[in-house]
C-alpha atoms as a PDB file:
ATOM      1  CA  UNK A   1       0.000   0.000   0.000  1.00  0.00           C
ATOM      2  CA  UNK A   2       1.576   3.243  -1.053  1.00  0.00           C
ATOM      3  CA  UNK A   3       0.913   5.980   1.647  1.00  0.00           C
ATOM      4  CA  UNK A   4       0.046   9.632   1.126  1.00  0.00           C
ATOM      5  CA  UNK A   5       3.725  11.101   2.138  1.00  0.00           C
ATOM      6  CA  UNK A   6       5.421   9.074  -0.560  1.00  0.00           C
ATOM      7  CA  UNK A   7       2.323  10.142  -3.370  1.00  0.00           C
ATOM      8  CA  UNK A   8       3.589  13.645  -2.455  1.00  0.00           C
ATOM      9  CA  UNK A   9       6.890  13.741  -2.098  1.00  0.00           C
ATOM     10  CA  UNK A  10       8.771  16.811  -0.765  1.00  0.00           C
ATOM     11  CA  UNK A  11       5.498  17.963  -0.504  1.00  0.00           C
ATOM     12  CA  UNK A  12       3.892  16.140   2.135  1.00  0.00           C
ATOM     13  CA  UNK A  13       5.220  18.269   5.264  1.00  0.00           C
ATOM     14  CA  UNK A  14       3.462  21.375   2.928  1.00  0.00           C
ATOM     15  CA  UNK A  15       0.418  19.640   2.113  1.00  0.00           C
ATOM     16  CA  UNK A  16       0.125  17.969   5.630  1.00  0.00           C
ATOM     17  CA  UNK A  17      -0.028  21.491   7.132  1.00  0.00           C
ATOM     18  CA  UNK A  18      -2.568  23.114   4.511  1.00  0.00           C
ATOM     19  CA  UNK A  19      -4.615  20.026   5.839  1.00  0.00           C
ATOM     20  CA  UNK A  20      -4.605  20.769   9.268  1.00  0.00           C
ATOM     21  CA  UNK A  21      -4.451  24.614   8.714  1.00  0.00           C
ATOM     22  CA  UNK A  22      -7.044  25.412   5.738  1.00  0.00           C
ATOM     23  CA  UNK A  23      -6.917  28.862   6.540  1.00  0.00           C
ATOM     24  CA  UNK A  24      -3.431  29.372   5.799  1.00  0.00           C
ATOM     25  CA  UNK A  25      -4.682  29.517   2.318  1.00  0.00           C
ATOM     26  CA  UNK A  26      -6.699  33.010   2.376  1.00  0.00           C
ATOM     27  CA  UNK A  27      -4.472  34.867   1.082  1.00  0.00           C
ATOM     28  CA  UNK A  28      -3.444  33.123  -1.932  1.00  0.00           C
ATOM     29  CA  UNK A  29      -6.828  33.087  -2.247  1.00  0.00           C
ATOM     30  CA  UNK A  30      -7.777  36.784  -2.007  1.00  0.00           C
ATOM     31  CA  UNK A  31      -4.500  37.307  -4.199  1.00  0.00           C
ATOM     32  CA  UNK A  32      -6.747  35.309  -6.954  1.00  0.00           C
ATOM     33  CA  UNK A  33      -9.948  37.071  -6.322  1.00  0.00           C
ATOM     34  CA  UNK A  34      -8.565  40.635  -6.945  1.00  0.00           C
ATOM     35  CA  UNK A  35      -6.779  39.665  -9.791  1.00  0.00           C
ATOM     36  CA  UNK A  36      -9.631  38.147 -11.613  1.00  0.00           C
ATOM     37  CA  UNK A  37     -11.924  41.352 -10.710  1.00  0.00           C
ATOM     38  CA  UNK A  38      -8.865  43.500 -11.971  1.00  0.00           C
ATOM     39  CA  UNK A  39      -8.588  41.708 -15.097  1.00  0.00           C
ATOM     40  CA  UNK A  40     -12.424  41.125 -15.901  1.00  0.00           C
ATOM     41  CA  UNK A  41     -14.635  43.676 -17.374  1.00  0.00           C
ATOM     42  CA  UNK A  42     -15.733  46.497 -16.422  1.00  0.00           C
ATOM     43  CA  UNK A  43     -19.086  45.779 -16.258  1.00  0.00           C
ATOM     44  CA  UNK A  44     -22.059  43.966 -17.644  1.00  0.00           C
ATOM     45  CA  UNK A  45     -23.771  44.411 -20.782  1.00  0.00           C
ATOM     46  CA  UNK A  46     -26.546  45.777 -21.099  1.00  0.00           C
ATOM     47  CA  UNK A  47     -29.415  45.011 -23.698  1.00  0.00           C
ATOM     48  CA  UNK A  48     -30.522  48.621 -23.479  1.00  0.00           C
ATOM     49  CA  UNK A  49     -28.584  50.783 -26.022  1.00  0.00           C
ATOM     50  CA  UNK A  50     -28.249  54.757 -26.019  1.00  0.00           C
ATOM     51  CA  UNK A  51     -30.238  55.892 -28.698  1.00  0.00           C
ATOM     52  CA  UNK A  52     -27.546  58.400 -29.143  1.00  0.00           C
ATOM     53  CA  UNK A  53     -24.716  56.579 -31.323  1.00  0.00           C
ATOM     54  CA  UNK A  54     -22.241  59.344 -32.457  1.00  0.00           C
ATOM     55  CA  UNK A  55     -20.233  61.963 -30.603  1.00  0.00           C
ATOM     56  CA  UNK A  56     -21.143  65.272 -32.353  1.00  0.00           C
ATOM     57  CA  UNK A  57     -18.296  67.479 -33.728  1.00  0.00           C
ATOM     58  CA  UNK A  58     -18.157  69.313 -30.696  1.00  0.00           C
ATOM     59  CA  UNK A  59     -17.940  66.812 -28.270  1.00  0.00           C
ATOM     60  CA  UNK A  60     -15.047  65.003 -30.208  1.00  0.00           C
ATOM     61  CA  UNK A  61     -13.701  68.497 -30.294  1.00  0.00           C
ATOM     62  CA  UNK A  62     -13.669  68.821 -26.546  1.00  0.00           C
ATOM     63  CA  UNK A  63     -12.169  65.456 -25.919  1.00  0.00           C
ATOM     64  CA  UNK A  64      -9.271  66.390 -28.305  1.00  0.00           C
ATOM     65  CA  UNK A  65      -8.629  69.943 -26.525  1.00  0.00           C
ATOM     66  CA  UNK A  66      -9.214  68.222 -23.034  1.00  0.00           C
ATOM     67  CA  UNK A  67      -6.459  64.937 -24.235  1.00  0.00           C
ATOM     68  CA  UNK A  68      -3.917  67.906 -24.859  1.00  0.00           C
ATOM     69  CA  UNK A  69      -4.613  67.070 -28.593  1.00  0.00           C
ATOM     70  CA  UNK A  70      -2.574  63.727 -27.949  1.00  0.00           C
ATOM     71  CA  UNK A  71      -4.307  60.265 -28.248  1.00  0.00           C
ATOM     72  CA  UNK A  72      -5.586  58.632 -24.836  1.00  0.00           C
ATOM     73  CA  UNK A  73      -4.094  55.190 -25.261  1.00  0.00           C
ATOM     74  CA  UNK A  74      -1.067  53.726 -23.146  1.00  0.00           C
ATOM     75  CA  UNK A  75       0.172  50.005 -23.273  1.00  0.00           C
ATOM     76  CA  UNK A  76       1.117  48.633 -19.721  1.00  0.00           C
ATOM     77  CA  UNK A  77       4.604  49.107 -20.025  1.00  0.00           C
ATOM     78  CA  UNK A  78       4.994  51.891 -22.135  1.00  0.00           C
ATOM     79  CA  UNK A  79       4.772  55.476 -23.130  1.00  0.00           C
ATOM     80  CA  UNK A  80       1.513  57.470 -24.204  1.00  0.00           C
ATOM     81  CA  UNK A  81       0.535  57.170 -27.982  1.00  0.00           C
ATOM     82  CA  UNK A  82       2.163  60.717 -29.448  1.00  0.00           C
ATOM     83  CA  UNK A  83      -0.030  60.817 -32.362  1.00  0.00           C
ATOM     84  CA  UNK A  84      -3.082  63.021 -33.114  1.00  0.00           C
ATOM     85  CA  UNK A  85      -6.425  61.710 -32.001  1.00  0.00           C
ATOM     86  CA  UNK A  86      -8.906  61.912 -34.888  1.00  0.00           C
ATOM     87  CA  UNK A  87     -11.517  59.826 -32.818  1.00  0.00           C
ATOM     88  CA  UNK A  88     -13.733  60.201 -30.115  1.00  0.00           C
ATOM     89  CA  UNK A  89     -13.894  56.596 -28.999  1.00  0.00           C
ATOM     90  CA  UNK A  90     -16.703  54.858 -26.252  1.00  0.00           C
ATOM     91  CA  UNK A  91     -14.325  53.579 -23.641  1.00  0.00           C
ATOM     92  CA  UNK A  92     -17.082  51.264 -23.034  1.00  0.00           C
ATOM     93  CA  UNK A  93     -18.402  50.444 -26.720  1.00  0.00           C
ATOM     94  CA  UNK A  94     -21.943  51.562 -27.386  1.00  0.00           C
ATOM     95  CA  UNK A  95     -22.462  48.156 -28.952  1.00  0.00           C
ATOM     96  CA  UNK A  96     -22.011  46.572 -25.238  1.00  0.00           C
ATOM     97  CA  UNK A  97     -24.575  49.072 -23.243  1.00  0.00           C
ATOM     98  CA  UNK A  98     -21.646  52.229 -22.988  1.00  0.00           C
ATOM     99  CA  UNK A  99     -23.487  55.121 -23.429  1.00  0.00           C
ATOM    100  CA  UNK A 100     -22.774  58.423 -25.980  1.00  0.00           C
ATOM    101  CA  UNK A 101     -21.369  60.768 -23.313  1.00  0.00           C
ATOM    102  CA  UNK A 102     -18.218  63.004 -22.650  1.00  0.00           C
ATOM    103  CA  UNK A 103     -17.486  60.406 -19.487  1.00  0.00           C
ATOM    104  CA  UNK A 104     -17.260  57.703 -21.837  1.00  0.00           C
ATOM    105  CA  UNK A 105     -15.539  58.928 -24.653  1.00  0.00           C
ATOM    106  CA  UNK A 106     -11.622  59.054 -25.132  1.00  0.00           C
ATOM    107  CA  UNK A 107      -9.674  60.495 -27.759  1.00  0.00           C
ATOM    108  CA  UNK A 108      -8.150  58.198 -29.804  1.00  0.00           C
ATOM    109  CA  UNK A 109      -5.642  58.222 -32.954  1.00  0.00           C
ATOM    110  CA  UNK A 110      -6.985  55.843 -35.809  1.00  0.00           C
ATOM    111  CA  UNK A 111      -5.030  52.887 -35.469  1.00  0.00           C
ATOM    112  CA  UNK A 112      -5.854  52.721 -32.042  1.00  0.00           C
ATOM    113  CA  UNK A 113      -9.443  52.944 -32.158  1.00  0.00           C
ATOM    114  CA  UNK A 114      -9.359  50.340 -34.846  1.00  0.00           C
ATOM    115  CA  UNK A 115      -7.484  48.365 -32.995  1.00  0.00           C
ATOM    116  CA  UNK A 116      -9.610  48.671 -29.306  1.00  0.00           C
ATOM    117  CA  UNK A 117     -13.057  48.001 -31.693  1.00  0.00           C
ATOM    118  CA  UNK A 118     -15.456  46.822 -29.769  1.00  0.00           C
ATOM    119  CA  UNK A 119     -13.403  45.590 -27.021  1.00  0.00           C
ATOM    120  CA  UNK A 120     -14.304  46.299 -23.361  1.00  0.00           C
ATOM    121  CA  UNK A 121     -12.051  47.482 -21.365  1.00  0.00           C
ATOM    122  CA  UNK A 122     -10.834  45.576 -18.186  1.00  0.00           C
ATOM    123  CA  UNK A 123     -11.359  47.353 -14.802  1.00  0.00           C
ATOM    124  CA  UNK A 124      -7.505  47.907 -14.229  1.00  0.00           C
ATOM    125  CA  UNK A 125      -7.432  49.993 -17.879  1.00  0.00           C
ATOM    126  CA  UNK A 126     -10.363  52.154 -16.742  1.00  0.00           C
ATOM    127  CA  UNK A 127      -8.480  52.681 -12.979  1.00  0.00           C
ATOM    128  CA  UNK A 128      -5.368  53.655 -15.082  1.00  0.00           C
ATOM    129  CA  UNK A 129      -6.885  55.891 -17.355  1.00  0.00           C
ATOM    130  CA  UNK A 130      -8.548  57.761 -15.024  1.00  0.00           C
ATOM    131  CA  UNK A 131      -5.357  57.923 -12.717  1.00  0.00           C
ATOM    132  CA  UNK A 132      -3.613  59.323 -16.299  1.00  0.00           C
ATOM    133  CA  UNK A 133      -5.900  61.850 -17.136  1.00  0.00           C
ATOM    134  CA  UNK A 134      -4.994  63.956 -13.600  1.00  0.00           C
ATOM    135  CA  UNK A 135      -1.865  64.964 -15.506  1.00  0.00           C
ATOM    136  CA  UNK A 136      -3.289  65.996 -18.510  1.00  0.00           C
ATOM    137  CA  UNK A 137      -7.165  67.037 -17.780  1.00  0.00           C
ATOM    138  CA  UNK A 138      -7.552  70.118 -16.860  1.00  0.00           C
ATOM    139  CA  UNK A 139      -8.407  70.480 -13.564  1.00  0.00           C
ATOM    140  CA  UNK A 140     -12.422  71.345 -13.652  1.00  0.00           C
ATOM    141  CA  UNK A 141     -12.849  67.892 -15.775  1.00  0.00           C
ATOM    142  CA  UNK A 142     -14.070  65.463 -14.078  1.00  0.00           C
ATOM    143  CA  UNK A 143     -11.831  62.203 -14.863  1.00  0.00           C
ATOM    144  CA  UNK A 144     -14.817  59.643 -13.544  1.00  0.00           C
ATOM    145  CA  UNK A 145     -14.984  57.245 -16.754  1.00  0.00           C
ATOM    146  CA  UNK A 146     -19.411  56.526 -16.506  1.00  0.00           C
ATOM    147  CA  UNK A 147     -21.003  54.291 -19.187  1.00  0.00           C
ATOM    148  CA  UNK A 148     -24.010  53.192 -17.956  1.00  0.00           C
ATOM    149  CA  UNK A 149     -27.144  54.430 -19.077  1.00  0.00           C
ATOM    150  CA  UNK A 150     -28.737  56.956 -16.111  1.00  0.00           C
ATOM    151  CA  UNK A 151     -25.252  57.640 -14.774  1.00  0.00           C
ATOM    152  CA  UNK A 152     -24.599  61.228 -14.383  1.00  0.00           C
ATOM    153  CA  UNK A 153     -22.308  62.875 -17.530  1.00  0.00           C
END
Protein backbone atom coordinates (compact mmCIF):
# COMPACT_ATOMS: atom_id res chain seq x y z
CA UNK A 1 0.00 0.00 0.00
CA UNK A 2 1.58 3.24 -1.05
CA UNK A 3 0.91 5.98 1.65
CA UNK A 4 0.05 9.63 1.13
CA UNK A 5 3.73 11.10 2.14
CA UNK A 6 5.42 9.07 -0.56
CA UNK A 7 2.32 10.14 -3.37
CA UNK A 8 3.59 13.64 -2.46
CA UNK A 9 6.89 13.74 -2.10
CA UNK A 10 8.77 16.81 -0.76
CA UNK A 11 5.50 17.96 -0.50
CA UNK A 12 3.89 16.14 2.13
CA UNK A 13 5.22 18.27 5.26
CA UNK A 14 3.46 21.37 2.93
CA UNK A 15 0.42 19.64 2.11
CA UNK A 16 0.12 17.97 5.63
CA UNK A 17 -0.03 21.49 7.13
CA UNK A 18 -2.57 23.11 4.51
CA UNK A 19 -4.62 20.03 5.84
CA UNK A 20 -4.61 20.77 9.27
CA UNK A 21 -4.45 24.61 8.71
CA UNK A 22 -7.04 25.41 5.74
CA UNK A 23 -6.92 28.86 6.54
CA UNK A 24 -3.43 29.37 5.80
CA UNK A 25 -4.68 29.52 2.32
CA UNK A 26 -6.70 33.01 2.38
CA UNK A 27 -4.47 34.87 1.08
CA UNK A 28 -3.44 33.12 -1.93
CA UNK A 29 -6.83 33.09 -2.25
CA UNK A 30 -7.78 36.78 -2.01
CA UNK A 31 -4.50 37.31 -4.20
CA UNK A 32 -6.75 35.31 -6.95
CA UNK A 33 -9.95 37.07 -6.32
CA UNK A 34 -8.57 40.63 -6.94
CA UNK A 35 -6.78 39.67 -9.79
CA UNK A 36 -9.63 38.15 -11.61
CA UNK A 37 -11.92 41.35 -10.71
CA UNK A 38 -8.87 43.50 -11.97
CA UNK A 39 -8.59 41.71 -15.10
CA UNK A 40 -12.42 41.12 -15.90
CA UNK A 41 -14.63 43.68 -17.37
CA UNK A 42 -15.73 46.50 -16.42
CA UNK A 43 -19.09 45.78 -16.26
CA UNK A 44 -22.06 43.97 -17.64
CA UNK A 45 -23.77 44.41 -20.78
CA UNK A 46 -26.55 45.78 -21.10
CA UNK A 47 -29.41 45.01 -23.70
CA UNK A 48 -30.52 48.62 -23.48
CA UNK A 49 -28.58 50.78 -26.02
CA UNK A 50 -28.25 54.76 -26.02
CA UNK A 51 -30.24 55.89 -28.70
CA UNK A 52 -27.55 58.40 -29.14
CA UNK A 53 -24.72 56.58 -31.32
CA UNK A 54 -22.24 59.34 -32.46
CA UNK A 55 -20.23 61.96 -30.60
CA UNK A 56 -21.14 65.27 -32.35
CA UNK A 57 -18.30 67.48 -33.73
CA UNK A 58 -18.16 69.31 -30.70
CA UNK A 59 -17.94 66.81 -28.27
CA UNK A 60 -15.05 65.00 -30.21
CA UNK A 61 -13.70 68.50 -30.29
CA UNK A 62 -13.67 68.82 -26.55
CA UNK A 63 -12.17 65.46 -25.92
CA UNK A 64 -9.27 66.39 -28.30
CA UNK A 65 -8.63 69.94 -26.53
CA UNK A 66 -9.21 68.22 -23.03
CA UNK A 67 -6.46 64.94 -24.23
CA UNK A 68 -3.92 67.91 -24.86
CA UNK A 69 -4.61 67.07 -28.59
CA UNK A 70 -2.57 63.73 -27.95
CA UNK A 71 -4.31 60.26 -28.25
CA UNK A 72 -5.59 58.63 -24.84
CA UNK A 73 -4.09 55.19 -25.26
CA UNK A 74 -1.07 53.73 -23.15
CA UNK A 75 0.17 50.01 -23.27
CA UNK A 76 1.12 48.63 -19.72
CA UNK A 77 4.60 49.11 -20.02
CA UNK A 78 4.99 51.89 -22.14
CA UNK A 79 4.77 55.48 -23.13
CA UNK A 80 1.51 57.47 -24.20
CA UNK A 81 0.53 57.17 -27.98
CA UNK A 82 2.16 60.72 -29.45
CA UNK A 83 -0.03 60.82 -32.36
CA UNK A 84 -3.08 63.02 -33.11
CA UNK A 85 -6.42 61.71 -32.00
CA UNK A 86 -8.91 61.91 -34.89
CA UNK A 87 -11.52 59.83 -32.82
CA UNK A 88 -13.73 60.20 -30.12
CA UNK A 89 -13.89 56.60 -29.00
CA UNK A 90 -16.70 54.86 -26.25
CA UNK A 91 -14.32 53.58 -23.64
CA UNK A 92 -17.08 51.26 -23.03
CA UNK A 93 -18.40 50.44 -26.72
CA UNK A 94 -21.94 51.56 -27.39
CA UNK A 95 -22.46 48.16 -28.95
CA UNK A 96 -22.01 46.57 -25.24
CA UNK A 97 -24.58 49.07 -23.24
CA UNK A 98 -21.65 52.23 -22.99
CA UNK A 99 -23.49 55.12 -23.43
CA UNK A 100 -22.77 58.42 -25.98
CA UNK A 101 -21.37 60.77 -23.31
CA UNK A 102 -18.22 63.00 -22.65
CA UNK A 103 -17.49 60.41 -19.49
CA UNK A 104 -17.26 57.70 -21.84
CA UNK A 105 -15.54 58.93 -24.65
CA UNK A 106 -11.62 59.05 -25.13
CA UNK A 107 -9.67 60.49 -27.76
CA UNK A 108 -8.15 58.20 -29.80
CA UNK A 109 -5.64 58.22 -32.95
CA UNK A 110 -6.99 55.84 -35.81
CA UNK A 111 -5.03 52.89 -35.47
CA UNK A 112 -5.85 52.72 -32.04
CA UNK A 113 -9.44 52.94 -32.16
CA UNK A 114 -9.36 50.34 -34.85
CA UNK A 115 -7.48 48.37 -32.99
CA UNK A 116 -9.61 48.67 -29.31
CA UNK A 117 -13.06 48.00 -31.69
CA UNK A 118 -15.46 46.82 -29.77
CA UNK A 119 -13.40 45.59 -27.02
CA UNK A 120 -14.30 46.30 -23.36
CA UNK A 121 -12.05 47.48 -21.36
CA UNK A 122 -10.83 45.58 -18.19
CA UNK A 123 -11.36 47.35 -14.80
CA UNK A 124 -7.50 47.91 -14.23
CA UNK A 125 -7.43 49.99 -17.88
CA UNK A 126 -10.36 52.15 -16.74
CA UNK A 127 -8.48 52.68 -12.98
CA UNK A 128 -5.37 53.66 -15.08
CA UNK A 129 -6.89 55.89 -17.36
CA UNK A 130 -8.55 57.76 -15.02
CA UNK A 131 -5.36 57.92 -12.72
CA UNK A 132 -3.61 59.32 -16.30
CA UNK A 133 -5.90 61.85 -17.14
CA UNK A 134 -4.99 63.96 -13.60
CA UNK A 135 -1.87 64.96 -15.51
CA UNK A 136 -3.29 66.00 -18.51
CA UNK A 137 -7.17 67.04 -17.78
CA UNK A 138 -7.55 70.12 -16.86
CA UNK A 139 -8.41 70.48 -13.56
CA UNK A 140 -12.42 71.35 -13.65
CA UNK A 141 -12.85 67.89 -15.78
CA UNK A 142 -14.07 65.46 -14.08
CA UNK A 143 -11.83 62.20 -14.86
CA UNK A 144 -14.82 59.64 -13.54
CA UNK A 145 -14.98 57.24 -16.75
CA UNK A 146 -19.41 56.53 -16.51
CA UNK A 147 -21.00 54.29 -19.19
CA UNK A 148 -24.01 53.19 -17.96
CA UNK A 149 -27.14 54.43 -19.08
CA UNK A 150 -28.74 56.96 -16.11
CA UNK A 151 -25.25 57.64 -14.77
CA UNK A 152 -24.60 61.23 -14.38
CA UNK A 153 -22.31 62.87 -17.53
Amino acid sequence: MVSSQSLLGGFGSVASFVLEHPWSLAPIGVLILALVLLAGPAGGGSDRRDPKRMFTAAERAQAFTRAGLRCEHKPLLWFRCTNTPTQGDHIYPWSRGGRTAMSNQQALCAFHNNRKSGAVPSRAYIIRLQRRRRRYFPPEENLRVEWRLGAAQ
